[in-house]
Protein backbone atom coordinates (compact mmCIF):
# COMPACT_ATOMS: atom_id res chain seq x y z
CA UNK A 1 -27.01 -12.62 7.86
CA UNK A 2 -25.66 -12.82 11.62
CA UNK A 3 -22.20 -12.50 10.41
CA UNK A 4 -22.61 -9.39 8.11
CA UNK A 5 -25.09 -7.63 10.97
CA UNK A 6 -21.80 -5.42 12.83
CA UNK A 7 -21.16 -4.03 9.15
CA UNK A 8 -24.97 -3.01 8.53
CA UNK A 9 -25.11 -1.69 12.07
CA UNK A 10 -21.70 0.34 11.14
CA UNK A 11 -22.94 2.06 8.34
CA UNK A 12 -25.78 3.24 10.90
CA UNK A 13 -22.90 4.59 12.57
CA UNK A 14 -21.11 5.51 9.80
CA UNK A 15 -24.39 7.98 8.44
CA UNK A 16 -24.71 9.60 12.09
CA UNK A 17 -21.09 10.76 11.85
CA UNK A 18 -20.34 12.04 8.37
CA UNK A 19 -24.00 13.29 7.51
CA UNK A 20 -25.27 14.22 10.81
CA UNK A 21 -22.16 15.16 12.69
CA UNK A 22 -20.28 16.73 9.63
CA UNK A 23 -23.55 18.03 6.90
CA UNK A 24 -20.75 20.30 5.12
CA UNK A 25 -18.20 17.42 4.33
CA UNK A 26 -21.32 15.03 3.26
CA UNK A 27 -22.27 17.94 0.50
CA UNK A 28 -18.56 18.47 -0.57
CA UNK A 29 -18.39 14.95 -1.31
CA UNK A 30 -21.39 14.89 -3.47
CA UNK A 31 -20.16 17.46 -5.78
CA UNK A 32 -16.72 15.43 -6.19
CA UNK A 33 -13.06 14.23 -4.66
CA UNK A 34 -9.99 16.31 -4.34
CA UNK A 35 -7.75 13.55 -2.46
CA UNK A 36 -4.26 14.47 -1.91
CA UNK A 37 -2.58 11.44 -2.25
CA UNK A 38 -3.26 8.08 -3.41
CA UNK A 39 -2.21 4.91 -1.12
CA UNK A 40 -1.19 1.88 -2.52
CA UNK A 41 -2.22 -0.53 0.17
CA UNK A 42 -2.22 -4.49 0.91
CA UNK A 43 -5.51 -6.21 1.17
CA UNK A 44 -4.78 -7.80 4.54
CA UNK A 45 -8.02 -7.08 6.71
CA UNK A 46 -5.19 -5.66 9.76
CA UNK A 47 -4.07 -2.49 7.96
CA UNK A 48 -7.05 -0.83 6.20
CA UNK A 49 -5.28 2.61 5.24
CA UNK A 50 -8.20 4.69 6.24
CA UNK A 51 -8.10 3.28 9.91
CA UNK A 52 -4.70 3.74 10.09
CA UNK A 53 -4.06 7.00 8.81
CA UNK A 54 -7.36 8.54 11.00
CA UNK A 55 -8.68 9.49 7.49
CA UNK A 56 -12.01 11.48 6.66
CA UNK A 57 -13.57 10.39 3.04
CA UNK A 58 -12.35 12.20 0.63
CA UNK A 59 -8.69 12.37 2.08
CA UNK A 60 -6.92 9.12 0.21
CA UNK A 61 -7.85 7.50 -3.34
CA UNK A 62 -7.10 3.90 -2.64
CA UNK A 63 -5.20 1.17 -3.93
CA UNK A 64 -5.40 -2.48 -2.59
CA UNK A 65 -4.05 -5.59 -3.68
CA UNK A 66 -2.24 -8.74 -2.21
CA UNK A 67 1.14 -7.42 -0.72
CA UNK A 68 0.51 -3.66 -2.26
CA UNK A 69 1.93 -4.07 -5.64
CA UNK A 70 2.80 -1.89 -8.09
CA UNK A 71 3.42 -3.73 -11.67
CA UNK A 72 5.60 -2.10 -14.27
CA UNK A 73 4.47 -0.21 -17.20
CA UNK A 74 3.31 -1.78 -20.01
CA UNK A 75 0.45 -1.90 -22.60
CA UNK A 76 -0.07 -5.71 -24.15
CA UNK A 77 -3.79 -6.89 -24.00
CA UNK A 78 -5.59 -7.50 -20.23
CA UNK A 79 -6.79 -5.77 -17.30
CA UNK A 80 -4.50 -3.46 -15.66
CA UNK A 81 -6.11 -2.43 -12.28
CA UNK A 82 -3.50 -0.75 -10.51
CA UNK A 83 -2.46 0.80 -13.77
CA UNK A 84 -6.06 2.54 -14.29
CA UNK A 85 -6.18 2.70 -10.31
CA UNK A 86 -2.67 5.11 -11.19
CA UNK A 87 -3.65 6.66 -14.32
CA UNK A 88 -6.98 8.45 -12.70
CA UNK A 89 -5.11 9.42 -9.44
CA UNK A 90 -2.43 11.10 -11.01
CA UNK A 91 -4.06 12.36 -14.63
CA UNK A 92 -6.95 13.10 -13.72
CA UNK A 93 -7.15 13.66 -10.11
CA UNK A 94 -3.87 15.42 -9.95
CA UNK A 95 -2.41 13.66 -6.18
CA UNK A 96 0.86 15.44 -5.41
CA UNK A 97 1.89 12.41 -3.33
CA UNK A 98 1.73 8.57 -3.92
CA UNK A 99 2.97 6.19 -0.64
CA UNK A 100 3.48 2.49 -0.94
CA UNK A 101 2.78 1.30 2.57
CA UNK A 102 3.56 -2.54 2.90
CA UNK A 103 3.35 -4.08 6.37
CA UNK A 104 4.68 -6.87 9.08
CA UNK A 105 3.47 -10.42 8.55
CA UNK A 106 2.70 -10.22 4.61
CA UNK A 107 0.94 -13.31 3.65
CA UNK A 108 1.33 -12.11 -0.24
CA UNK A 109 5.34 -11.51 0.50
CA UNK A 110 5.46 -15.23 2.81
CA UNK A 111 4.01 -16.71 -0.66
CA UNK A 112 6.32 -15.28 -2.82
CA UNK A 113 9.25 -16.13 0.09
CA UNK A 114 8.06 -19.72 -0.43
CA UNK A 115 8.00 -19.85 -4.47
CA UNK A 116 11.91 -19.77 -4.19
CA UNK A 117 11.49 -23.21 -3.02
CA UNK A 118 8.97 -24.23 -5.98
CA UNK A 119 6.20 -24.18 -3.58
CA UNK A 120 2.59 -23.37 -5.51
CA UNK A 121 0.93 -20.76 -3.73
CA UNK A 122 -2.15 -20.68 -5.86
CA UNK A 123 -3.41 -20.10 -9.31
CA UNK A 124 -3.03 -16.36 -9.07
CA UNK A 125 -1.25 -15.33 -6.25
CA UNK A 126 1.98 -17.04 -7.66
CA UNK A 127 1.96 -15.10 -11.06
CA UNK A 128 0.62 -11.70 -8.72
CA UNK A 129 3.28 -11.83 -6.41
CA UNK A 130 6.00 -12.76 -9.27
CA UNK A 131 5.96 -8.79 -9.33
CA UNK A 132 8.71 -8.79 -5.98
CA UNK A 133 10.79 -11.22 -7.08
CA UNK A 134 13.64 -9.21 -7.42
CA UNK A 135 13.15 -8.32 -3.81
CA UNK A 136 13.07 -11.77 -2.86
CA UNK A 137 16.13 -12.88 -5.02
CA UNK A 138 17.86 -9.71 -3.18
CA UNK A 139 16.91 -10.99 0.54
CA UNK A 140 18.08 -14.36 -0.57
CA UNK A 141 21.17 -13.35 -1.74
CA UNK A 142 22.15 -10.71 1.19
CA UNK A 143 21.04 -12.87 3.60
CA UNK A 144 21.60 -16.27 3.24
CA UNK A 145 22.25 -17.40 6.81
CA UNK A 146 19.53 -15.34 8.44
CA UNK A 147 16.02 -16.84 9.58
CA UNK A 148 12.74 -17.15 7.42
CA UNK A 149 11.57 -15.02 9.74
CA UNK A 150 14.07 -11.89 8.93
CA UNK A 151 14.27 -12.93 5.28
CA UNK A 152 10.38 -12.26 5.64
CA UNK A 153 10.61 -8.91 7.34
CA UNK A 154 13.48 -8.09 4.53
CA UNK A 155 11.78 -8.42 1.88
CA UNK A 156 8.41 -6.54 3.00
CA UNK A 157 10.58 -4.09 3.40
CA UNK A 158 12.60 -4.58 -0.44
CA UNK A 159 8.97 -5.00 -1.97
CA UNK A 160 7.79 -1.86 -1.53
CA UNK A 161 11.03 -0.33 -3.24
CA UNK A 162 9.95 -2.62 -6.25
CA UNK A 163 7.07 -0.84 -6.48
CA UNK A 164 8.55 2.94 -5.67
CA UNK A 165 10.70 1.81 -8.91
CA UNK A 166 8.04 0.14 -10.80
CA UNK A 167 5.67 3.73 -10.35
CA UNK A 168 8.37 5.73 -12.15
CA UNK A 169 8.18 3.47 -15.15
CA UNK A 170 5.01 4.83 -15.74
CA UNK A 171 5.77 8.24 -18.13
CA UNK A 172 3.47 10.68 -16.54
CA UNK A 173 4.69 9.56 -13.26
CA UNK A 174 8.28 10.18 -14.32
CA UNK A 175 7.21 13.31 -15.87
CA UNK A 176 5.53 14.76 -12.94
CA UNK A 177 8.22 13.47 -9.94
CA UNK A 178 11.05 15.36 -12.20
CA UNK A 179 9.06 18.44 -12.28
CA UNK A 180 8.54 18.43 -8.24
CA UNK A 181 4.60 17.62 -9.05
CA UNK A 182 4.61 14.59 -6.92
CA UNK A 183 6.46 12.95 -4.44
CA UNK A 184 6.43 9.28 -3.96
CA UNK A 185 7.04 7.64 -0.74
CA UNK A 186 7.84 4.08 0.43
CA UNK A 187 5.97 3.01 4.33
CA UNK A 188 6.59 -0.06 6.30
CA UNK A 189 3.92 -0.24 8.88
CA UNK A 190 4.43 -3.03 11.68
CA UNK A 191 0.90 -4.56 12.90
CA UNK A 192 2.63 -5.95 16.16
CA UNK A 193 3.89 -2.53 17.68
CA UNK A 194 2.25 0.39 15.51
CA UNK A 195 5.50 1.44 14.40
CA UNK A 196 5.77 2.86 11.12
CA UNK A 197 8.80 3.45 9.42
CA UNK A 198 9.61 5.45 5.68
CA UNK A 199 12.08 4.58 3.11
CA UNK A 200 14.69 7.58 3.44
CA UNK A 201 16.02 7.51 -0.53
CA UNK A 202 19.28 9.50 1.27
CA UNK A 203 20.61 6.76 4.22
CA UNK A 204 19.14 4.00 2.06
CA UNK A 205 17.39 2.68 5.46
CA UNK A 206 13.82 2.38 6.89
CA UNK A 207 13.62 5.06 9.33
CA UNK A 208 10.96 5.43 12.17
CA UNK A 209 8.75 7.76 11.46
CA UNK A 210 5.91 7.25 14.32
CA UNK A 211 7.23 5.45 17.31
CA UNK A 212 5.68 2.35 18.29
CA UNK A 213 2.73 2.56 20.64
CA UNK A 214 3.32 2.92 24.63
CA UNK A 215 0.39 3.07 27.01
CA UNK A 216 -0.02 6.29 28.98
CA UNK A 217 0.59 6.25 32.75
């Protein structure tokens, strides 16, 4: 119980701020959400989307997964997660913008870095991660001479255009980016610095779009 008690205590916390401190917001979210934008995150316990992005509840609809992937369309027999995780966001709760953020030091993305080799990298993190392979094959190919360590950051970055391509292969995605509904964007978030940088679809480059951090004299 000891090691669960500074979550129990937080929700203390959390009660004093968003029902005591904010009574209007608390009500509003009773009734229902109105997100803006759903986030497709990673589950790595360093870059939880709502910390990050100084988020109230009710501001992001939520996606996480091992290296934040997006699978392709398709409709055989089996659970499909994301795919309900999308369908509801964009159907029914009508976001005008979906971001992919992945991040520095992907464990999911050093697992699928290591299948190249044959490795096993467990029973269903292999088959999950199988999603980026093209990026990896990409990295492999571009960069053949450059260290595991910049093949790594490389492909964080070529996973999360994966998934930017795998969302439009979902027809009432398609529909609704052509139509100027919804806007999809790709984030690369680095846990060292704080830096986070966007796909820009025009240079073909991750630009910075928040500087890293610097302390203040």
């Amino acid at each position: 119980m000891s090691d669960i008690t500074k979550f129990i205590q937080g929700i203390s916390r959390f009660q004093q701020q968003h029902f005591g401190n904010n009574p209007d917001l608390a009500s509003e979210l009773k009734d229902g959400q109105r997100p803006k934008a759903l986030l497709i995150g990673c589950s790595d316990s360093r870059v939880d989307p709502a910390l990050l992005t100084d988020c109230a509840p009710g501001d992001l609809f939520m996606v996480r997964n091992v290296a934040n992937l997006v699978p392709p369309y398709e409709t055989t027999h089996g659970y499909h997660g994301v795919s309900s995780a999308l369908e509801y966001a964009v159907c029914f709760l009508e976001v005008s913008n979906i971001i992919v953020m992945g991040h520095s030091g992907c464990g999911g993305i050093g697992g699928l870095m290591e299948t190249a080799a044959g490795k096993d990298v467990g029973e269903f993190i292999g088959k999950w991660v199988s999603i980026a392979a093209p990026a990896r094959d990409k990295v492999l190919e571009k960069y053949p001479d450059k260290s595991p360590e910049e093949q790594l950051r490389a492909c964080e970055k070529e996973a999360i255009l994966v998934s930017l391509g795998n969302l439009v292969t979902f027809p009432w995605i398609k529909e609704r980016v052509a139509k100027g509904l919804l806007a999809l964007h790709g984030w690369y978030y680095n846990i060292g610095t704080g830096q986070l940088k966007y796909y820009n679809q025009f240079s073909g480059e991750f630009e910075i779009l928040v500087e890293p951090f610097t302390a203040k004299s």
